[in-house]
Protein backbone atom coordinates (compact mmCIF):
# COMPACT_ATOMS: atom_id res chain seq x y z
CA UNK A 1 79.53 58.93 63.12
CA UNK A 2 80.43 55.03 63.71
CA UNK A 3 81.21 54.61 67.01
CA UNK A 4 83.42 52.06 67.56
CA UNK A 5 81.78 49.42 68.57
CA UNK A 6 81.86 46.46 66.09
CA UNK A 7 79.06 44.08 65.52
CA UNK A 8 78.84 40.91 63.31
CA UNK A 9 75.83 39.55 60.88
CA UNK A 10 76.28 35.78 59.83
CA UNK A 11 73.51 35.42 56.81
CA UNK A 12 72.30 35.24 53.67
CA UNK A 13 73.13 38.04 51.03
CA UNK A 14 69.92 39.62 49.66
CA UNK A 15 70.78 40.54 46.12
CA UNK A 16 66.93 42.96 46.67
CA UNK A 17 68.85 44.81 48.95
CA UNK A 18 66.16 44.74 51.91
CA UNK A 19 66.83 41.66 53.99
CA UNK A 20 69.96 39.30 54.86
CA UNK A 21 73.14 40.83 55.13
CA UNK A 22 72.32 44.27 53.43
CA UNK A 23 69.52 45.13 55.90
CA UNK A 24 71.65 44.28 59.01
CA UNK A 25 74.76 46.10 57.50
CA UNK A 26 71.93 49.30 57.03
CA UNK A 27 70.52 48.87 60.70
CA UNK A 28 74.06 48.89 62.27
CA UNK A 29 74.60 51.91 60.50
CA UNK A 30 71.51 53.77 61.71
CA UNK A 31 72.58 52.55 65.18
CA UNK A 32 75.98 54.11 64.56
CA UNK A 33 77.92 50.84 64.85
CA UNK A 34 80.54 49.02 62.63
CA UNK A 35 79.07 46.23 60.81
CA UNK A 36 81.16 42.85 59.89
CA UNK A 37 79.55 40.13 58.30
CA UNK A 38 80.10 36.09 57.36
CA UNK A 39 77.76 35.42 54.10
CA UNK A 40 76.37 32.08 54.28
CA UNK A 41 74.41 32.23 50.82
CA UNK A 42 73.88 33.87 47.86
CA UNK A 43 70.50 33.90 46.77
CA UNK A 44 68.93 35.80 43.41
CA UNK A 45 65.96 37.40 44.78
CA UNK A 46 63.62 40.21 44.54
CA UNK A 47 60.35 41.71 46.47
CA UNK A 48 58.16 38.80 44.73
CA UNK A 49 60.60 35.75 44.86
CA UNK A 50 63.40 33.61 45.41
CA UNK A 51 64.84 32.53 41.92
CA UNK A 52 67.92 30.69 43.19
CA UNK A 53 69.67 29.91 46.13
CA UNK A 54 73.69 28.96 46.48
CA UNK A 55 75.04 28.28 49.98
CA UNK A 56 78.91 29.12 50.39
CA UNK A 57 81.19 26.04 50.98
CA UNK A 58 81.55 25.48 54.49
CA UNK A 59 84.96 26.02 54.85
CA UNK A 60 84.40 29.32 53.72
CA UNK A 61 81.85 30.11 56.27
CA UNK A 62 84.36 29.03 58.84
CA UNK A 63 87.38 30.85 57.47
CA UNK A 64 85.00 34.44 57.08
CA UNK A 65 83.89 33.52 60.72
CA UNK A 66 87.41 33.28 62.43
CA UNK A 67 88.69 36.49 60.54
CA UNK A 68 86.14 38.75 62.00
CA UNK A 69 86.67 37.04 65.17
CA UNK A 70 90.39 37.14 65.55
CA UNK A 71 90.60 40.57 63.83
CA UNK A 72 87.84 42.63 65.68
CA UNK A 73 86.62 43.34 69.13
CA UNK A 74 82.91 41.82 68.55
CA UNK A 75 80.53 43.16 71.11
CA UNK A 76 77.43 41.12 69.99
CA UNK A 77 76.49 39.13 67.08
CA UNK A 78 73.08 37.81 65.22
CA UNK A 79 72.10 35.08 63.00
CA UNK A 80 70.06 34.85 60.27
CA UNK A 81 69.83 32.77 56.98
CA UNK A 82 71.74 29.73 57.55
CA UNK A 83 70.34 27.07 55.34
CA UNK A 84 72.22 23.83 56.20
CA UNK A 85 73.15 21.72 58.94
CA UNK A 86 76.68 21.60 57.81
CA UNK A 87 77.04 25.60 57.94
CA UNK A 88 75.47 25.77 61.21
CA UNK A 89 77.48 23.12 62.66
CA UNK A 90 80.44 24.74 61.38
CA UNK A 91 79.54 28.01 62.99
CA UNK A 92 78.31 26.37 66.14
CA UNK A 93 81.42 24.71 66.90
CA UNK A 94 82.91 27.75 66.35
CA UNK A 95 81.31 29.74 68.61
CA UNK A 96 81.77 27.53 71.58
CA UNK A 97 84.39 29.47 72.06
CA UNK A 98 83.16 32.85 71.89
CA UNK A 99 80.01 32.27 74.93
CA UNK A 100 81.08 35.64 75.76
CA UNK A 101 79.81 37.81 72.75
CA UNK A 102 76.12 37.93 73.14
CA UNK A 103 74.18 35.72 70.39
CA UNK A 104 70.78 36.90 68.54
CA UNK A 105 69.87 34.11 66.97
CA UNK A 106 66.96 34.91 63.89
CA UNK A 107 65.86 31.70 62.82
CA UNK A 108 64.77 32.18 59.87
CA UNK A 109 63.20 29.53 57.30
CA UNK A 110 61.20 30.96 54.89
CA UNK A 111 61.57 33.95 53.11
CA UNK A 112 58.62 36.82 53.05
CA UNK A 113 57.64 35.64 49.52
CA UNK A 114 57.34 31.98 50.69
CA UNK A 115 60.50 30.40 49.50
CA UNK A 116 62.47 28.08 51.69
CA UNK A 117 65.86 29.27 53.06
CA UNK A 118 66.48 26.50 55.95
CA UNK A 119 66.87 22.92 54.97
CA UNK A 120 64.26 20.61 56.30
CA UNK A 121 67.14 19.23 58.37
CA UNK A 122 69.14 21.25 59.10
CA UNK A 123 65.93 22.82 61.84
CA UNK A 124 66.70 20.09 64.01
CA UNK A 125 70.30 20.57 64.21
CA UNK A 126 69.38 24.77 64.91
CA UNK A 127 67.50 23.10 67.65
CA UNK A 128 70.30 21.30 69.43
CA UNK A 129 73.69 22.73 68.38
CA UNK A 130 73.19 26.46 68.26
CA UNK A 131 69.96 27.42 70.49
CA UNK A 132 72.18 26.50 73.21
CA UNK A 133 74.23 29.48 72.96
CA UNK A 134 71.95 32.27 72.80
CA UNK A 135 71.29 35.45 74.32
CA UNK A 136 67.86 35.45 72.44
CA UNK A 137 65.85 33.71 69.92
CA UNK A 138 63.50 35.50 67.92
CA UNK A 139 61.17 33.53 65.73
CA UNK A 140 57.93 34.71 64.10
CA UNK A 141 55.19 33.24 64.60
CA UNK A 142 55.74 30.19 61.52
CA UNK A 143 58.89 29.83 62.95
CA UNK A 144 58.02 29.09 66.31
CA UNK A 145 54.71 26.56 65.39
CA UNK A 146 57.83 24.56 63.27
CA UNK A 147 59.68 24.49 66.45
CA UNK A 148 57.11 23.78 69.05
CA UNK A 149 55.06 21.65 66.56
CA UNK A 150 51.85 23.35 67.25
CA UNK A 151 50.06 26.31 65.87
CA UNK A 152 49.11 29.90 66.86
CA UNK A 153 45.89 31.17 66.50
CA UNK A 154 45.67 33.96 68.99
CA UNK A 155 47.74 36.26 71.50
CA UNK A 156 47.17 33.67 74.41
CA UNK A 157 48.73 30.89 71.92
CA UNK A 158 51.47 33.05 71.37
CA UNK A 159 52.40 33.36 75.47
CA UNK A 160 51.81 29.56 75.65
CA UNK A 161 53.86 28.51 72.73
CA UNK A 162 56.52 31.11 73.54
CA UNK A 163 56.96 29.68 77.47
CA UNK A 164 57.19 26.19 75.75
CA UNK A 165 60.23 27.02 73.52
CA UNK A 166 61.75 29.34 76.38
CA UNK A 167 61.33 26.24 78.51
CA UNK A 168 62.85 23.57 76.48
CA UNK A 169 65.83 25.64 75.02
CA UNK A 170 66.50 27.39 78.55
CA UNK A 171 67.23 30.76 76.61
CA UNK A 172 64.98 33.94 75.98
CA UNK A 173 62.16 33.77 73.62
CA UNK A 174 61.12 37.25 71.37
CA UNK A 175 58.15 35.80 69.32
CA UNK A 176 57.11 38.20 66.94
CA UNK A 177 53.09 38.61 66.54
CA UNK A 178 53.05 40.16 63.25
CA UNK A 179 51.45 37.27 61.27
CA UNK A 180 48.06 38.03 63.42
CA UNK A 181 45.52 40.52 62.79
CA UNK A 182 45.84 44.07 64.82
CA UNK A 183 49.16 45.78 66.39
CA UNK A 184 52.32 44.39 66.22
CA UNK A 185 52.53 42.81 69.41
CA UNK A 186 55.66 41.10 70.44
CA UNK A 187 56.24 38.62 73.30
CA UNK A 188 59.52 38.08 75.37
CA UNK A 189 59.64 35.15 77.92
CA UNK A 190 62.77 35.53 79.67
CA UNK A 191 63.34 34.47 83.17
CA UNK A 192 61.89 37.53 84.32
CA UNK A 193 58.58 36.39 83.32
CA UNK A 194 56.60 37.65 79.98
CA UNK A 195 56.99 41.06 78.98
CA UNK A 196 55.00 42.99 76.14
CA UNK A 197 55.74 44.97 73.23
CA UNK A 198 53.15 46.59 71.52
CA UNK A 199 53.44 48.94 68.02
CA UNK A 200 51.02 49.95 65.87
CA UNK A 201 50.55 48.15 62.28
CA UNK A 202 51.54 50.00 59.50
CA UNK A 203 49.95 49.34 56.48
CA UNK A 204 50.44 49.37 52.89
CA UNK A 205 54.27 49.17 52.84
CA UNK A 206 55.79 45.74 51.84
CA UNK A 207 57.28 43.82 55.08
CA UNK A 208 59.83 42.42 53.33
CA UNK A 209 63.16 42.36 55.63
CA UNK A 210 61.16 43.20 58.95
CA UNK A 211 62.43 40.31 60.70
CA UNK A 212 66.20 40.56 59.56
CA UNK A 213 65.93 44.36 60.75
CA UNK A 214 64.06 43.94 64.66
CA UNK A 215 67.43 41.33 65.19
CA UNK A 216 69.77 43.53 63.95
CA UNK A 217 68.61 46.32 65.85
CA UNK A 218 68.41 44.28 68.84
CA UNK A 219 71.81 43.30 68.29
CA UNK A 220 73.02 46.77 68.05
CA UNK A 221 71.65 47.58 71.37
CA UNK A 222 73.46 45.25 73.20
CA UNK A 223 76.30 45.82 71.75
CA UNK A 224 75.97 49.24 72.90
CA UNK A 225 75.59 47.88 76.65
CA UNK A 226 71.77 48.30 77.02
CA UNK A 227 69.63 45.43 78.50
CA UNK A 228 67.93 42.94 76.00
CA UNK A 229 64.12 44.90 76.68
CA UNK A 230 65.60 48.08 76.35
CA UNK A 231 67.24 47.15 73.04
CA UNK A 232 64.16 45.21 71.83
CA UNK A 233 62.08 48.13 72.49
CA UNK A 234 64.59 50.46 70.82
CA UNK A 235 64.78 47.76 67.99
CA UNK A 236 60.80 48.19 67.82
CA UNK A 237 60.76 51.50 67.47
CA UNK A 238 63.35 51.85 64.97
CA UNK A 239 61.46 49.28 62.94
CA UNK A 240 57.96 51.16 63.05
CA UNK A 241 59.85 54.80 61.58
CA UNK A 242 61.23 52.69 58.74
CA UNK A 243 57.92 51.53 57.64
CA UNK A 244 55.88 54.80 58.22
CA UNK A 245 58.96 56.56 56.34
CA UNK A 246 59.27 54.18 53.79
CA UNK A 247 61.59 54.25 50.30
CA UNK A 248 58.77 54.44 47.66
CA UNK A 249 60.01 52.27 44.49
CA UNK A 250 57.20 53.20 42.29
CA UNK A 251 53.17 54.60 42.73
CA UNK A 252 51.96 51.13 44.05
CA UNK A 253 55.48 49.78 46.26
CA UNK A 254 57.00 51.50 48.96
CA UNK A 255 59.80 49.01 51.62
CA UNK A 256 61.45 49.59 54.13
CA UNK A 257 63.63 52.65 54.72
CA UNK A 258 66.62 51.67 56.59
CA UNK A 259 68.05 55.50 56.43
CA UNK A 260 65.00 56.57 58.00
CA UNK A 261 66.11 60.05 60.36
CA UNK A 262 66.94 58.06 63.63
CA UNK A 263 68.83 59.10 66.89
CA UNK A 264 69.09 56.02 68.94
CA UNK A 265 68.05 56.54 72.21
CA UNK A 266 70.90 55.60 74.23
């Protein structure tokens, strides 16, 4: 049973179903919250590709955004898919006014099949306008070489590279370690100092909406009053039963099964 505790996605609608606005909508669910959303694309896409891509006009962005603001009691909120610097300066501005309602903030820029879904400027204006207000940033680790401008080759690059961006954006840093070989090993630098997360790989099952799912979850928990490592390690677990109880599509593809049996843990 929902409940009661409402939650907002601002994204990208995944017409596949497994990432954008569909997989946060699913991972509120299984975290027994109400979902709202404010779509910031459309895109035509499936588990290999991105065909086609069509942002919504600004002004509708900002019109979605203040009627789940003004009509519901938001207790956190994420980002993912924004695509332009006008939408996010539209939602940033926005939000200036709402510091209050904790901010996950998913940058995401390319898609699991490759395909761009953040404008080449518009990172920049991520950078400065919105970074500013969040509770946590959680890039993986593409994401965070394009905002640090260097790359990761190993766990100890990932600590380095995750204190850089925690230090120049003064907010916490979850960067995601699932683009290197072995576990699944997550870092947060907060300003409690560098804290783990470890899970095991799970192979064979296609990763497609991972990213969009750990946020959501993440949101979920703090929406639900828990502390950000207690909802990232919630969000972490929750993530690892959807892959090793995944939806089989045919013999040779199985994703990621949002409706996986789950009792959150809090």
């Amino acid at each position: 049973m929902i409940n009661g505790i409402a939650v907002l996605t601002i994204a990208g609608s995944d017409s596949g179903g497994g990432a954008g606005i569909q997989a946060d909508i699913k991972t509120f669910s299984a975290f027994k919250v109400f979902g709202t959303s404010v779509i910031t694309a459309v895109t035509a896409q499936n588990l290999a590709a991105v065909s086609a891509v069509q942002p919504v006009d600004t002004r509708i962005v900002e019109q979605q955004l203040q009627a789940v603001l003004e009509g519901f009691p938001i207790k956190a909120m994420k980002t993912g898919m924004l695509f332009s610097s006008g939408i996010i300066s539209v939602i940033a501005d926005m939000l200036c006014s709402y510091r209050h309602i904790p901010l996950v903030i998913d940058p995401v820029f390319i898609s699991t099949s490759g395909s761009k879904l953040l404008q080449d400027d518009a990172v920049e204006c991520l950078k400065t306008k919105l970074f500013g207000l969040a509770t946590l940033v959680t890039p993986n680790i593409p994401e965070a070489e394009t905002l640090a401008g260097e790359t990761i080759h190993s766990f100890d690059d990932m600590k380095k590279i995750a204190g850089k961006l925690f230090s120049e954006f003064n907010v916490p840093v979850l960067l995601k370690g699932g683009h290197l070989p072995g576990k699944a090993t997550d870092i947060l630098v907060d300003g409690n100092g560098v804290t783990i997360f470890d899970s095991p790989r799970v192979e064979g099952v296609n990763t497609h909406g991972t990213g969009c799912t750990l946020s959501a979850a993440i949101t979920a928990g703090i929406a639900l009053g828990k502390s950000l490592k207690d909802s990232i390690e919630s969000a972490k677990n929750y993530l690892t039963r959807t892959l090793r109880n995944p939806t089989r599509l045919s013999a040779a593809v199985e994703i990621i099964n949002h409706h996986t049996p789950w009792d959150p843990p809090f």
